[in-house]
N, C-alpha and C. Protein backbone atom coordinates (compact mmCIF):
# COMPACT_ATOMS: atom_id res chain seq x y z
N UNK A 1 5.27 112.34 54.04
CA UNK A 1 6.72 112.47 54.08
C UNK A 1 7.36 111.09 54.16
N UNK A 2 8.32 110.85 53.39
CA UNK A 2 8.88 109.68 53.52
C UNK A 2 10.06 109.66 54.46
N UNK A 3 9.67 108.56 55.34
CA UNK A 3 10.29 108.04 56.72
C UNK A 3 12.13 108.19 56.09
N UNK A 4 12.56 109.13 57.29
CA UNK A 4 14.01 109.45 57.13
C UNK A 4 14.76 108.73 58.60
N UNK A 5 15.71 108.30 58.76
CA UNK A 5 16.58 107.60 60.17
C UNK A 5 18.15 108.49 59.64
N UNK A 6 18.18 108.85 61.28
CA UNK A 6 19.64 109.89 61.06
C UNK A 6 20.51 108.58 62.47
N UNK A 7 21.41 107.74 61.74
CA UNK A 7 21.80 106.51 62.32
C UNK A 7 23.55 107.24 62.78
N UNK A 8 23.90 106.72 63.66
CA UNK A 8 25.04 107.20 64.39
C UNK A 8 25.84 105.62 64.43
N UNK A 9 26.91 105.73 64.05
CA UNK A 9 27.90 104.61 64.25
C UNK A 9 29.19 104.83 64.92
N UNK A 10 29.91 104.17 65.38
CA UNK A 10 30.96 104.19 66.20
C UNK A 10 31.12 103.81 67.72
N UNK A 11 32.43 103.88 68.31
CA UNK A 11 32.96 103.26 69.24
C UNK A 11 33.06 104.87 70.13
N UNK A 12 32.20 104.70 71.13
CA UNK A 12 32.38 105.85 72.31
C UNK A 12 33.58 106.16 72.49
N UNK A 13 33.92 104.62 73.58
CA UNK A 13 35.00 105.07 74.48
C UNK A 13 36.25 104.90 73.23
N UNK A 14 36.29 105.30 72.18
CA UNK A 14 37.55 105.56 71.54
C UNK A 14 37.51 106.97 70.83
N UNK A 15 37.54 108.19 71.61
CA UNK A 15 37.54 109.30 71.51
C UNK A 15 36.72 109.76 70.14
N UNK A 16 37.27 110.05 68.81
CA UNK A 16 37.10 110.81 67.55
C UNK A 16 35.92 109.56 66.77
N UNK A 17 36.04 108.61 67.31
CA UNK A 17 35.45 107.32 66.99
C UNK A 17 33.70 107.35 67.37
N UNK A 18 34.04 108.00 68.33
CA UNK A 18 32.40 108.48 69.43
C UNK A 18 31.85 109.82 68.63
N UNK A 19 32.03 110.37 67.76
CA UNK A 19 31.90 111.45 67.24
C UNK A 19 30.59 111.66 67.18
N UNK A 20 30.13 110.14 66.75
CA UNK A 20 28.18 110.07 66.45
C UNK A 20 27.54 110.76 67.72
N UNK A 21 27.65 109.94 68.62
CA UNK A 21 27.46 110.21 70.03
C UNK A 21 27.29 111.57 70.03
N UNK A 22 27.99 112.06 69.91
CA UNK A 22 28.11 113.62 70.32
C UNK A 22 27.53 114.49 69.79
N UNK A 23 27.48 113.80 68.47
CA UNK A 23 26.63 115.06 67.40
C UNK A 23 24.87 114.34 67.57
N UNK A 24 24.97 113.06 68.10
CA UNK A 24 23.36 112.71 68.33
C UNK A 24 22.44 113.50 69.63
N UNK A 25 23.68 113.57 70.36
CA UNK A 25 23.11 113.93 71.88
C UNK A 25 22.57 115.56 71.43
N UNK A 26 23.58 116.59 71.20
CA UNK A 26 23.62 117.90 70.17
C UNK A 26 22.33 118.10 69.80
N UNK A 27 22.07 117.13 68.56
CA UNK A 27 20.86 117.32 68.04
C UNK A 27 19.51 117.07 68.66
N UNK A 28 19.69 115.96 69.90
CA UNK A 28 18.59 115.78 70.60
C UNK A 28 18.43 116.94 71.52
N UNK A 29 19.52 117.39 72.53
CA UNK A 29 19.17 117.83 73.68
C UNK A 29 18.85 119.48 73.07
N UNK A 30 18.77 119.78 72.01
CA UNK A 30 18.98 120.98 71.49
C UNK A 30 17.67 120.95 69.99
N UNK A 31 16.86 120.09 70.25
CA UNK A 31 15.90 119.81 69.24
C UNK A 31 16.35 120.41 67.79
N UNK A 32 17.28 120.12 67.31
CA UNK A 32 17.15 120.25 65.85
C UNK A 32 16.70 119.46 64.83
N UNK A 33 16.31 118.49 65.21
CA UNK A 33 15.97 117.86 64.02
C UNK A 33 14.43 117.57 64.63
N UNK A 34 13.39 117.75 63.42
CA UNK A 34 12.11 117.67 63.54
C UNK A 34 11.66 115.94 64.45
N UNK A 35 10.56 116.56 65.32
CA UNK A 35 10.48 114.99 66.10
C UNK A 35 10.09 113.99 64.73
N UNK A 36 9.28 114.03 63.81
CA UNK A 36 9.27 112.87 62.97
C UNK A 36 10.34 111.82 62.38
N UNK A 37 11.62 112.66 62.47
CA UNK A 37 12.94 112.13 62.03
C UNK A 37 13.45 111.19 63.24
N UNK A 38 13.67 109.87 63.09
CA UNK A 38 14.51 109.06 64.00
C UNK A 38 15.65 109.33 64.12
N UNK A 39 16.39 109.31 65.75
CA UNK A 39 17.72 109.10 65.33
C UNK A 39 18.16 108.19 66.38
N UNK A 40 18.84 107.15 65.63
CA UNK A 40 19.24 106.07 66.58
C UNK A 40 21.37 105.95 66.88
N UNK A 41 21.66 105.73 67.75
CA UNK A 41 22.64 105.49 68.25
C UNK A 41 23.37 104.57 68.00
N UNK A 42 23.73 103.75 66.75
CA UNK A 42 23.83 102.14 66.43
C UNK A 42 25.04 101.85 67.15
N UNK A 43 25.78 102.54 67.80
CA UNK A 43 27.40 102.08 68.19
C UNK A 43 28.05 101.28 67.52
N UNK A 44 28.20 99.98 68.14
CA UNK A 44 29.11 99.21 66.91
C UNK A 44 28.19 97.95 67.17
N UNK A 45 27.11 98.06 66.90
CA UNK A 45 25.85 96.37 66.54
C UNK A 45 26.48 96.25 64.92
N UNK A 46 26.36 96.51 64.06
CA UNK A 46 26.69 96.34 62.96
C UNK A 46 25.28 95.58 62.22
N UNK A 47 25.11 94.38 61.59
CA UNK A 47 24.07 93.52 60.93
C UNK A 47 22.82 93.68 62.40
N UNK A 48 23.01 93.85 63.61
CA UNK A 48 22.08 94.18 64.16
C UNK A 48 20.82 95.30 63.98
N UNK A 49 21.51 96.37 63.64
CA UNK A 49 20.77 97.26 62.86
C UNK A 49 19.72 97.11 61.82
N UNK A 50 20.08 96.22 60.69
CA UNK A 50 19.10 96.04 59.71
C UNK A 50 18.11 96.14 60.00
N UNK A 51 17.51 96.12 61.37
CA UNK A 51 15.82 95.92 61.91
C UNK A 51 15.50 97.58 61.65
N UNK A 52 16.37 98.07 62.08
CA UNK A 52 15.44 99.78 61.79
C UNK A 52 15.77 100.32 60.42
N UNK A 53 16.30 99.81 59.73
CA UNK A 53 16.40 100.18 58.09
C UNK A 53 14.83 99.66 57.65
N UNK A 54 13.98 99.21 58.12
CA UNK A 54 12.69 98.76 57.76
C UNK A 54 12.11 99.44 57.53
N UNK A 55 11.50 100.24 56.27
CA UNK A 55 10.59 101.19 55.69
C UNK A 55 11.19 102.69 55.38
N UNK A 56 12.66 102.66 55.60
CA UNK A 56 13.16 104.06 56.10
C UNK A 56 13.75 104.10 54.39
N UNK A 57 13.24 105.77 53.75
CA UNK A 57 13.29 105.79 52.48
C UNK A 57 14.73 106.85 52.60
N UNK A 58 14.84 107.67 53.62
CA UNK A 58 16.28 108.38 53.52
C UNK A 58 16.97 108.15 54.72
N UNK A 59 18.29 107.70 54.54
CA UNK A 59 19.29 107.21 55.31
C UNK A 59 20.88 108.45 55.56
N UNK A 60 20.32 108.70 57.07
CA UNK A 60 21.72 109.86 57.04
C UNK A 60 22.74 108.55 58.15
N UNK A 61 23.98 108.44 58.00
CA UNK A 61 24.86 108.05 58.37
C UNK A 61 26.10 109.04 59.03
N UNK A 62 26.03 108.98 60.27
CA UNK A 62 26.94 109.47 61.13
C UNK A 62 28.33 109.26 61.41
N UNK A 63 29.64 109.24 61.38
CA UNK A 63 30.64 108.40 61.22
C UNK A 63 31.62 109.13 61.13
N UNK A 64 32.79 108.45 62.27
CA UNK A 64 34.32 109.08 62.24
C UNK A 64 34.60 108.51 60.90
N UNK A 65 35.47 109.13 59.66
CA UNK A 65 35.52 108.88 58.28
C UNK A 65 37.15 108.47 58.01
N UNK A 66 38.01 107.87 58.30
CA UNK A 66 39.38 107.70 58.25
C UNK A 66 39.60 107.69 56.21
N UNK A 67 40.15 109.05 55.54
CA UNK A 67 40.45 108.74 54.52
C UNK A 67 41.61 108.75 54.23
N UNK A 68 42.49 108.24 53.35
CA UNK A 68 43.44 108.21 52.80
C UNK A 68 44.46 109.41 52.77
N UNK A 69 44.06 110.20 52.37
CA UNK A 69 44.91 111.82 52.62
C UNK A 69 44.11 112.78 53.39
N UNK A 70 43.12 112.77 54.53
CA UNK A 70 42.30 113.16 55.26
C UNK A 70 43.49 114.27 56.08
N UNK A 71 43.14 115.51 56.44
CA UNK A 71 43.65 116.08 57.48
C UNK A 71 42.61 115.92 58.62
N UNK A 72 43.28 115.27 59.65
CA UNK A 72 42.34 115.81 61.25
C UNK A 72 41.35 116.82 61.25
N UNK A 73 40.04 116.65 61.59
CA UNK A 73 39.19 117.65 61.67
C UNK A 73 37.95 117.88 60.52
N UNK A 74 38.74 117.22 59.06
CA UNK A 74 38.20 117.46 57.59
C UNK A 74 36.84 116.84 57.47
N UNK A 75 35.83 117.56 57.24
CA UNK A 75 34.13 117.21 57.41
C UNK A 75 34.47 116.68 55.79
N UNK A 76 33.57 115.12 55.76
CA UNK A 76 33.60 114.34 54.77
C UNK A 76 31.90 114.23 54.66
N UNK A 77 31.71 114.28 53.16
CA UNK A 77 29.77 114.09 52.60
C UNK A 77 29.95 113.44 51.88
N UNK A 78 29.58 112.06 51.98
CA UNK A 78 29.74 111.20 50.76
C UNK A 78 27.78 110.51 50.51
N UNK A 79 27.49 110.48 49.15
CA UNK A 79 26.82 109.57 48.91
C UNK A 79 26.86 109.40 47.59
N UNK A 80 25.64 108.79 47.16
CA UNK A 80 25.30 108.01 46.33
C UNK A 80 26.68 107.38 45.05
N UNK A 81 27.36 107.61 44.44
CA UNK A 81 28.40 106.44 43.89
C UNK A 81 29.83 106.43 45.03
N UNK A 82 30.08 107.22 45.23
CA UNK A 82 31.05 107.35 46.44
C UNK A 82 31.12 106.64 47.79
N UNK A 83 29.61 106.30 47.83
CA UNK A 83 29.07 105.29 48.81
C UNK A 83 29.86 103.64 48.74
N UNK A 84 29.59 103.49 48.00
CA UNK A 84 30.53 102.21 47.82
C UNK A 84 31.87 102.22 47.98
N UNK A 85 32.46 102.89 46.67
CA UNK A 85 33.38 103.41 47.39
C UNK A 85 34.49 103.28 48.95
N UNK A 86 33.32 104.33 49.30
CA UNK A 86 34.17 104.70 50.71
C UNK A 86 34.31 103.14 51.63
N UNK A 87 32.95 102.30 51.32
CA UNK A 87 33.06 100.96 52.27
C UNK A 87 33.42 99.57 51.68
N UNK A 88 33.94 99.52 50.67
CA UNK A 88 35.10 99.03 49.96
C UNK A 88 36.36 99.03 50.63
N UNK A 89 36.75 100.43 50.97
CA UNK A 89 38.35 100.42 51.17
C UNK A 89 38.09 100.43 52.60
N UNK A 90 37.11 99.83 53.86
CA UNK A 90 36.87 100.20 54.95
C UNK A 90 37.84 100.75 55.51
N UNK A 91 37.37 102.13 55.42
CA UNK A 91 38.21 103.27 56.22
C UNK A 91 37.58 103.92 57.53
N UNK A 92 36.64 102.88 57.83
CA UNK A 92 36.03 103.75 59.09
C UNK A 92 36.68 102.67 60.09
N UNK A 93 37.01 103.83 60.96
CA UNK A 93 37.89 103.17 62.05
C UNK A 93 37.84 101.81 63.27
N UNK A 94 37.01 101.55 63.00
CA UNK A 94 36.42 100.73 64.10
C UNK A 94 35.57 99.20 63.21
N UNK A 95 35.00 98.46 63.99
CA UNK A 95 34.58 97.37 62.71
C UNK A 95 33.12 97.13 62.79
N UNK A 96 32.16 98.20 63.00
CA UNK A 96 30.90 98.16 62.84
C UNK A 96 30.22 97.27 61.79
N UNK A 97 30.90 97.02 60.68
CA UNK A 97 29.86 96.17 59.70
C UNK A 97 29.44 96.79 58.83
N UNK A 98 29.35 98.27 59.05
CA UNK A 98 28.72 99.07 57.94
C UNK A 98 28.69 98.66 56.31
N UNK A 99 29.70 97.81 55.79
CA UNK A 99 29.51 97.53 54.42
C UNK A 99 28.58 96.36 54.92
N UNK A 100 28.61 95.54 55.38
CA UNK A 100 28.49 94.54 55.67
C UNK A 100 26.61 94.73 55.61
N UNK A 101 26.62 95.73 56.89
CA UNK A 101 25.18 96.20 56.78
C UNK A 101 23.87 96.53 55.81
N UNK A 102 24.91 97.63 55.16
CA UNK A 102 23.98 98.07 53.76
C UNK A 102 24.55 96.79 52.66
N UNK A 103 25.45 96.13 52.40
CA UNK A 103 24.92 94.97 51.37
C UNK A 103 23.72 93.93 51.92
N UNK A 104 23.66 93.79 53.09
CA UNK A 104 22.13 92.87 53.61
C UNK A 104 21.18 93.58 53.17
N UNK A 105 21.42 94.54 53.64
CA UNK A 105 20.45 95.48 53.24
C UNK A 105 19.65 95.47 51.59
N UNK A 106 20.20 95.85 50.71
CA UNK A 106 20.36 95.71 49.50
C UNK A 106 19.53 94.14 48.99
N UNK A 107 20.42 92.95 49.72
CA UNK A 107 19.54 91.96 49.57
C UNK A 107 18.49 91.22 50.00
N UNK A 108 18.29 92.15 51.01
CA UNK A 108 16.83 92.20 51.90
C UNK A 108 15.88 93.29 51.65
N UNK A 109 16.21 93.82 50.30
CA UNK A 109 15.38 94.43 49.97
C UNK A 109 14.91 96.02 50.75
N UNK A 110 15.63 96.31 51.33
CA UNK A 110 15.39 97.48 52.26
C UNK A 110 16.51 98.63 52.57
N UNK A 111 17.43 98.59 51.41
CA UNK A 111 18.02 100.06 50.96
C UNK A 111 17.42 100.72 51.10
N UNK A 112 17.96 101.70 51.43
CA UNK A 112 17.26 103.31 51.10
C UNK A 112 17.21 103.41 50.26
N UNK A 113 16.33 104.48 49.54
CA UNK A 113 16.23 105.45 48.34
C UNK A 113 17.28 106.37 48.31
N UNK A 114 17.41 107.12 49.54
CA UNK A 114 18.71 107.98 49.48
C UNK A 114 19.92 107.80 50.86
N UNK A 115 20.95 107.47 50.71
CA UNK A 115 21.99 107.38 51.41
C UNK A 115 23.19 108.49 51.16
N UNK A 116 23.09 109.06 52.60
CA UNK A 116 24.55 110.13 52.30
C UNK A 116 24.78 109.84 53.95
N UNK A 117 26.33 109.68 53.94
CA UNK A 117 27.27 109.45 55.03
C UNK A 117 28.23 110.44 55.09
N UNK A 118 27.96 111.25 56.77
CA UNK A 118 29.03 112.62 57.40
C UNK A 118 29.50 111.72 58.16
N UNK A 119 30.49 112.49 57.84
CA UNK A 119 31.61 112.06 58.92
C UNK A 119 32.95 113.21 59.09
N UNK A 120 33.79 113.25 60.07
CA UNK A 120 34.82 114.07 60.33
C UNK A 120 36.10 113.10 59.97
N UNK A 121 37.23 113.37 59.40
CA UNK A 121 38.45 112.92 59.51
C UNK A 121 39.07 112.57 60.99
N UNK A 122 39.46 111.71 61.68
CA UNK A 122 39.59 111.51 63.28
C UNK A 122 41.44 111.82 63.57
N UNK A 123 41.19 112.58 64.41
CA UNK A 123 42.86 112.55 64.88
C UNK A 123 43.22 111.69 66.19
N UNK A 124 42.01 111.07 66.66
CA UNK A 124 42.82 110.16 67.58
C UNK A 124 41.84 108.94 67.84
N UNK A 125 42.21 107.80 68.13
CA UNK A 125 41.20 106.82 68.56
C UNK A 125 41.85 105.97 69.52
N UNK A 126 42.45 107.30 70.71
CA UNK A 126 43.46 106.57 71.31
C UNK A 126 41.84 106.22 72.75
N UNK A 127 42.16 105.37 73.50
CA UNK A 127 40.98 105.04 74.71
C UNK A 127 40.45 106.40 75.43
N UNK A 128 39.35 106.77 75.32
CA UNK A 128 39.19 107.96 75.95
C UNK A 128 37.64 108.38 75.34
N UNK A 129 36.68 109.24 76.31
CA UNK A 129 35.30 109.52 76.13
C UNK A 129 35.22 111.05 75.15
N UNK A 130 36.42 111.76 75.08
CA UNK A 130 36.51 113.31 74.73
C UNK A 130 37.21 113.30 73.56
N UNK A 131 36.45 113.88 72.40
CA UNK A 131 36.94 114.11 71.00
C UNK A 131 38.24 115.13 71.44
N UNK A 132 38.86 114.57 70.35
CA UNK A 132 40.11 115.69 69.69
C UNK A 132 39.98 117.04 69.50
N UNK A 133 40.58 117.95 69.65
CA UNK A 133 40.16 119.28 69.61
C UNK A 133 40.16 119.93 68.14
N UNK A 134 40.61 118.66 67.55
CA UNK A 134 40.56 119.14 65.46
C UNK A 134 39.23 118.56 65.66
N UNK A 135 38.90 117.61 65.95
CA UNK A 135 37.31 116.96 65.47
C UNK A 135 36.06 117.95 66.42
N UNK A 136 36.87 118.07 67.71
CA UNK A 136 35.50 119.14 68.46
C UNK A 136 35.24 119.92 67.82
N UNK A 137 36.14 120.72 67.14
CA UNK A 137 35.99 122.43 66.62
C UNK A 137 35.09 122.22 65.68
N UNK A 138 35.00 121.27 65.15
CA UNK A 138 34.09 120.88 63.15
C UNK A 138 32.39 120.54 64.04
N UNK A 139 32.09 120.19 64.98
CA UNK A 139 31.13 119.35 65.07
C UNK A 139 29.78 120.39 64.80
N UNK A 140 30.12 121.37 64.95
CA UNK A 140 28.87 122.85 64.98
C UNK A 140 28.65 122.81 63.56
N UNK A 141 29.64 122.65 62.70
CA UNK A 141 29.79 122.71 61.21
C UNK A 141 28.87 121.53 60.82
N UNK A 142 29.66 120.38 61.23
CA UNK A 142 28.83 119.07 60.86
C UNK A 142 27.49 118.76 61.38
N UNK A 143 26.72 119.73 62.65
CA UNK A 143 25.74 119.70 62.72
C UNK A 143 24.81 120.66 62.01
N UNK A 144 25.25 121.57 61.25
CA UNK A 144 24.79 122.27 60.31
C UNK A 144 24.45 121.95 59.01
N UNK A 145 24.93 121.07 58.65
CA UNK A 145 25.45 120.27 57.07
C UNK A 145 24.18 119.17 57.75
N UNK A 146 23.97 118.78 58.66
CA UNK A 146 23.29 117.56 58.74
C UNK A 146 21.82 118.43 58.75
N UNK A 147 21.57 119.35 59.65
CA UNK A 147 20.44 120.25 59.33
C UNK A 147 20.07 120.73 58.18
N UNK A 148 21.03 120.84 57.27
CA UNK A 148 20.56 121.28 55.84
C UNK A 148 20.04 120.09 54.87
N UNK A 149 20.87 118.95 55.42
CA UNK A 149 20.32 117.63 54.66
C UNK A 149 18.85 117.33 55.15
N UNK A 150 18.88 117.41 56.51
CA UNK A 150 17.25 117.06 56.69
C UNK A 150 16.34 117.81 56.31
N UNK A 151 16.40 119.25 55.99
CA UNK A 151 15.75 119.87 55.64
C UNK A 151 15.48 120.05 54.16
N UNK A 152 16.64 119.72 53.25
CA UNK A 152 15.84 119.29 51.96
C UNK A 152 15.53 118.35 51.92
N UNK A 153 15.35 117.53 52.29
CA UNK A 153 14.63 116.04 52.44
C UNK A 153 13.37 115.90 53.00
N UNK A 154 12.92 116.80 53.72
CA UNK A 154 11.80 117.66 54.14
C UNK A 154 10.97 117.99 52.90
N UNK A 155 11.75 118.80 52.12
CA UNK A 155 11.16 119.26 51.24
C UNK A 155 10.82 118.78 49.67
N UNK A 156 11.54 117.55 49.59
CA UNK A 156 11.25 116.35 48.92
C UNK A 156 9.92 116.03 49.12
């Protein structure tokens, strides 16, 4: 099976921003995702990260998603040409590095094979540990969508 990392980005204490957090803890304390699958917590290290992109052939990305005409709550799946894209116009709320990240990446030779980035539309990133009640309600959803990704990837 080729080595998959389910990577979580964002800022905790800024409510809808912490979203990773929440859906990482979810998936851990509630074993859904097979133990072979990593999942790491990146918060906001940004170029720090590159160390666990090392050998990892599918890349799930976790992430409050700020888009352009986004309603609060709206579960976003972006990959492969959309990928750029989305970290071009950095719309993720906080300043993790994420473009920043996967272009090192890229020239360090250690892209993924496959990249797809969930994320929820955020209705608040005001100081605070507790998602929005548009972003809470989606997270059962978005942990479902992330279970279905690992599982065809499984089956790859």
């Amino acid at each position: 099976m080729k080595k998959t990392l389910i990577l979580g980005v964002g800022n905790y204490i800024l409510s809808d921003d912490g979203l990773s957090v929440h859906v990482l803890e979810r998936l851990q304390a509630d074993n859904l995702i097979p133990d072979e699958i990593q999942m790491i917590d990146g918060g906001t290290c940004g170029l720090d990260l590159l160390q666990y992109l090392e050998g990892v052939s599918n890349l799930i990305i976790i992430d409050a998603i700020k888009t352009r005409d986004g309603i609060p709550g709206s579960i976003v799946r972006l990959d492969r040409d959309q990928i750029p894209a989305y970290l071009s116009l950095k719309i993720s709320p906080h300043d993790i590095g994420l473009p920043d990240l996967l272009a090192t990446a890229k020239l360090r030779d250690l892209y993924p094979e496959k990249i797809v980035i969930f994320g929820i539309q955020p209705a608040s990133l005001e100081l605070g540990v507790e998602l929005s009640p548009e972003v809470a309600s989606k997270v059962d959803a978005l942990i479902e969508l992330i279970q279905k990704e690992v599982n065809e990837l499984i089956l790859i």
